[in-house]
C-alpha atoms as a PDB file:
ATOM      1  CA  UNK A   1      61.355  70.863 -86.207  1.00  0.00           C
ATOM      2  CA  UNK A   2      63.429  71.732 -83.486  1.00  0.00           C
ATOM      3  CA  UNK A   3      62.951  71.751 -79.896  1.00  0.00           C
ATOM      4  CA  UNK A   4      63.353  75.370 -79.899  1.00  0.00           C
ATOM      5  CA  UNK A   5      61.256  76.455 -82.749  1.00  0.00           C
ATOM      6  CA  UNK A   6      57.983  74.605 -81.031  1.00  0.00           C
ATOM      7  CA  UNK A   7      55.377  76.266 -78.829  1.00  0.00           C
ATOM      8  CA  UNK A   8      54.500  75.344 -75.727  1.00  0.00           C
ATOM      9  CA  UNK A   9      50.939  73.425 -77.486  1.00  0.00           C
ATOM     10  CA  UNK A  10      53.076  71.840 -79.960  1.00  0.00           C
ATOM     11  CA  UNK A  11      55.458  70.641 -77.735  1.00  0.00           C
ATOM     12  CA  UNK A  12      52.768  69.421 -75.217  1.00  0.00           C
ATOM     13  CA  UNK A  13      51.664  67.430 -78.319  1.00  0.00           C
ATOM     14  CA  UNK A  14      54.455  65.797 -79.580  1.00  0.00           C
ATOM     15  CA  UNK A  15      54.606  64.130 -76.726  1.00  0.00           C
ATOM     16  CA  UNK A  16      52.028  61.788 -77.602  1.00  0.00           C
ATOM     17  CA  UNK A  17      52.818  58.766 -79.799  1.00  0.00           C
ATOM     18  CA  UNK A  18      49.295  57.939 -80.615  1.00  0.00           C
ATOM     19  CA  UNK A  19      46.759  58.357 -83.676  1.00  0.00           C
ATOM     20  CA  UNK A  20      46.056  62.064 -84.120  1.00  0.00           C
ATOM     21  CA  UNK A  21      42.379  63.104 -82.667  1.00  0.00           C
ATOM     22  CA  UNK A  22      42.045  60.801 -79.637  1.00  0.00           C
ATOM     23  CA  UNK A  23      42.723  62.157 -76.177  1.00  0.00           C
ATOM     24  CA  UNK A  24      41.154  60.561 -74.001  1.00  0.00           C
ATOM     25  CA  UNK A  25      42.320  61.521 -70.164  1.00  0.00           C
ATOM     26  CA  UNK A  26      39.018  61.317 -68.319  1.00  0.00           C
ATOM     27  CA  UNK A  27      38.536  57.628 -69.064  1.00  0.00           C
ATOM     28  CA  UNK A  28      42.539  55.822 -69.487  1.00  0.00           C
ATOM     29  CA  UNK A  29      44.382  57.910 -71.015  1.00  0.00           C
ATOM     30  CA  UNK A  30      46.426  58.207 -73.313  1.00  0.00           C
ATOM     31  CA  UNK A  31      49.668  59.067 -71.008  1.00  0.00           C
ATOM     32  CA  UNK A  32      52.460  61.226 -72.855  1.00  0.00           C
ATOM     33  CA  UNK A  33      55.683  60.310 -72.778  1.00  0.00           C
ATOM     34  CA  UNK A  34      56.363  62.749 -69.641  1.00  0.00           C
ATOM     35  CA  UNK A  35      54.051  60.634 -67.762  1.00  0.00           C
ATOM     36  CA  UNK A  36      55.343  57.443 -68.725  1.00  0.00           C
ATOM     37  CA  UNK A  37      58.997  58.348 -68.058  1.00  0.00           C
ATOM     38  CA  UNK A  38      57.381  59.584 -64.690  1.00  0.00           C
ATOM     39  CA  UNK A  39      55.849  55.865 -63.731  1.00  0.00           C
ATOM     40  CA  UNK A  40      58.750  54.178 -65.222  1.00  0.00           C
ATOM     41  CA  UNK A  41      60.865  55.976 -62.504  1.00  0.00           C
ATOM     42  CA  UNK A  42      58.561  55.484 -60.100  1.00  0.00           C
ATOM     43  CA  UNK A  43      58.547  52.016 -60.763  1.00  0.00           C
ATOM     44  CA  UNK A  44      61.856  51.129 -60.824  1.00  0.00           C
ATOM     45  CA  UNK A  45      62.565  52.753 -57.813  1.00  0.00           C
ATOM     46  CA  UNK A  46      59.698  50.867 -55.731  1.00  0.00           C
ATOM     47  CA  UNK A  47      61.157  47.838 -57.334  1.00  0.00           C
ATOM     48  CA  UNK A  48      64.184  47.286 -55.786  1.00  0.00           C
ATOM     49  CA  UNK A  49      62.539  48.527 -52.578  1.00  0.00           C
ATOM     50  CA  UNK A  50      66.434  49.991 -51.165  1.00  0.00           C
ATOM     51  CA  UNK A  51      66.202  52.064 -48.155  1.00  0.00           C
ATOM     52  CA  UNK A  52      64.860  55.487 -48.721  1.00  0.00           C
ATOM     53  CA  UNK A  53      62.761  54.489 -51.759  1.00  0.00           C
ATOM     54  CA  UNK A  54      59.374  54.955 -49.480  1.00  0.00           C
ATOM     55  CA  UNK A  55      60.306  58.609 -48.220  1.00  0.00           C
ATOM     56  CA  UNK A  56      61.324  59.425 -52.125  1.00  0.00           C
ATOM     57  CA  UNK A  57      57.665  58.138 -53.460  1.00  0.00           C
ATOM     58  CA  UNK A  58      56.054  60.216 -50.222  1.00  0.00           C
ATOM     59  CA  UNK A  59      57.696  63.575 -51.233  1.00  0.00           C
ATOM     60  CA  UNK A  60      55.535  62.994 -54.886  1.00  0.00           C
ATOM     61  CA  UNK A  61      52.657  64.284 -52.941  1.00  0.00           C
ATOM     62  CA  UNK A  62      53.742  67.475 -51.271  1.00  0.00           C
ATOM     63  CA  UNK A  63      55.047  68.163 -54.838  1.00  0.00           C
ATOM     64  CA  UNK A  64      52.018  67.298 -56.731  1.00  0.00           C
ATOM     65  CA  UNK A  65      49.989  69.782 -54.122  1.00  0.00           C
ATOM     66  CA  UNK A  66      52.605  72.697 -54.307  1.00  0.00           C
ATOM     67  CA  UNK A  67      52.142  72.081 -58.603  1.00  0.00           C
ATOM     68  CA  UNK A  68      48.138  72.053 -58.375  1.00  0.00           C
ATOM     69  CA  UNK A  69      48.427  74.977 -55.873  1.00  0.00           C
ATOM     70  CA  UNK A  70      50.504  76.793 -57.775  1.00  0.00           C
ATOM     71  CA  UNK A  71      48.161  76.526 -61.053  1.00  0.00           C
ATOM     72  CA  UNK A  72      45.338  76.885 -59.254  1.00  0.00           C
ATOM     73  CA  UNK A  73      45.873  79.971 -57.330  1.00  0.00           C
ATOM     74  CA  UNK A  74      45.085  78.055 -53.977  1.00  0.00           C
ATOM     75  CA  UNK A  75      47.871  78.042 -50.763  1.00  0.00           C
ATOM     76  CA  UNK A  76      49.195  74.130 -50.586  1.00  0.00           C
ATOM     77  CA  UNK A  77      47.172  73.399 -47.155  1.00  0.00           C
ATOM     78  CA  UNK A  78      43.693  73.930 -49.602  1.00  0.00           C
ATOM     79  CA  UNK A  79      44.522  71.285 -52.156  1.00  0.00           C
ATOM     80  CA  UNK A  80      44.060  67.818 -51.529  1.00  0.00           C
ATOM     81  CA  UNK A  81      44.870  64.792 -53.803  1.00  0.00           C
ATOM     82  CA  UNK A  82      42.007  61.847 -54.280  1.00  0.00           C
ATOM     83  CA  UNK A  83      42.676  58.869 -55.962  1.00  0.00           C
ATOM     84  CA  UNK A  84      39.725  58.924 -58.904  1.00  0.00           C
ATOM     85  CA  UNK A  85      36.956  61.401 -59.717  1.00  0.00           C
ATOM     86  CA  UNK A  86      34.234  59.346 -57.987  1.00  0.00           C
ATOM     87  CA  UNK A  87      35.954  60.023 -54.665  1.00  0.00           C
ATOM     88  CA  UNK A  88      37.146  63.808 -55.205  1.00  0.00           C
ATOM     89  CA  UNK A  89      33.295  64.359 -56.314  1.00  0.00           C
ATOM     90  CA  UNK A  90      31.658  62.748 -53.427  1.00  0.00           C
ATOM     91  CA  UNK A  91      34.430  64.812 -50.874  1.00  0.00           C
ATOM     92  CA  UNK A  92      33.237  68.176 -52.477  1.00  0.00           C
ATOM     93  CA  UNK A  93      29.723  67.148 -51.776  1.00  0.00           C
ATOM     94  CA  UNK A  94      30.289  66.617 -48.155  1.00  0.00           C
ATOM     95  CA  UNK A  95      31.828  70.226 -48.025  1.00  0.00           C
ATOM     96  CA  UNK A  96      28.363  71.740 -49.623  1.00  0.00           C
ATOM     97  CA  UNK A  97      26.160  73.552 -47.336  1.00  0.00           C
ATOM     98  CA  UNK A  98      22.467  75.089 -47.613  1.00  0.00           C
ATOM     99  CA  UNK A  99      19.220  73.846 -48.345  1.00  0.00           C
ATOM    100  CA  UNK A 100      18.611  70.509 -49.634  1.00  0.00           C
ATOM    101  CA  UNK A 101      17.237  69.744 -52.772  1.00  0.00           C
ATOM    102  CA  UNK A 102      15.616  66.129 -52.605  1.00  0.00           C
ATOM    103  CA  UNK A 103      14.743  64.923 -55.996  1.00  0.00           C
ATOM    104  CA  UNK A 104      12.342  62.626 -54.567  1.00  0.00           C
ATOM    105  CA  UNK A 105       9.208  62.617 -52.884  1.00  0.00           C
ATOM    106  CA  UNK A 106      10.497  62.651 -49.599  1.00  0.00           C
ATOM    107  CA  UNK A 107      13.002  64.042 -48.133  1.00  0.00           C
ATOM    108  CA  UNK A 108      14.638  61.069 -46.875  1.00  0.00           C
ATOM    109  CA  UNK A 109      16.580  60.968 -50.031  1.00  0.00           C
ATOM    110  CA  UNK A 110      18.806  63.241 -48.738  1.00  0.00           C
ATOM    111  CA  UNK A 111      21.728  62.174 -47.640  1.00  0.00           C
ATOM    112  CA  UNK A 112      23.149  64.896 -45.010  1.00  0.00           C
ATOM    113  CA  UNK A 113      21.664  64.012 -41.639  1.00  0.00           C
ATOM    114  CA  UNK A 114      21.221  67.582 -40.885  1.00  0.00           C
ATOM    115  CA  UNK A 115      18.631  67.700 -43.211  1.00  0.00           C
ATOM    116  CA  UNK A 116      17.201  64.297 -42.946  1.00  0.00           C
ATOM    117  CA  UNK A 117      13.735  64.101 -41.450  1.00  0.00           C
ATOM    118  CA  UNK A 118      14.260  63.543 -37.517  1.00  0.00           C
ATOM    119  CA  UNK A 119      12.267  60.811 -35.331  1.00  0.00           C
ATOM    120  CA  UNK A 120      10.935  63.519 -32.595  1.00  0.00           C
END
């Protein structure tokens, strides 16, 4: 088939090598060969460590925010980049507000101090 004649879903998949059926991104992968060629480049450039190579692996993240902006809708100053889910998750808790909602039988299992039973 040719480059042309794919859609955009087919071309997103051919660029996979692996077994049909197994995607797998929220645990290790697997990376398609976009991604790949991406790290490689990345890489290789940190690798020989020649002058410049720092500010050319800082500019990644100004362009991975104006991407994720863009496809989210959001301005650029309103995304921010975390390095794993456990992080990201525990960064949108701190920006939750309202009641709390202890699951235990006390209220000291809460974790925001506003809420937290106080020692007057």
């Amino acid at each position: 088939m040719l480059a042309s004649d794919m859609t955009a879903l087919e071309s997103y998949q051919a660029g996979f090598l692996e077994e049909p059926g197994f995607l797998n991104y929220g645990s290790y992968g697997p990376l398609s060969a976009a991604v790949v060629a991406e790290i490689d480049w990345q890489r290789e450039l940190l690798s020989r460590s020649r002058f410049g190579a720092t500010d050319a692996i800082a500019e990644q993240e100004g362009r991975a925010r104006a991407a994720l902006a863009t496809a989210l809708g959001f301005r650029t100053d309103q995304v921010v980049l975390q390095p794993n889910t456990s992080t990201a998750i525990m960064q949108a808790v701190f920006g939750i507000t309202g009641e709390c909602c202890s699951p235990g039988p006390s209220s000291r299992a809460c974790p925001s101090p506003r809420c937290a039973p106080s020692s007057r």
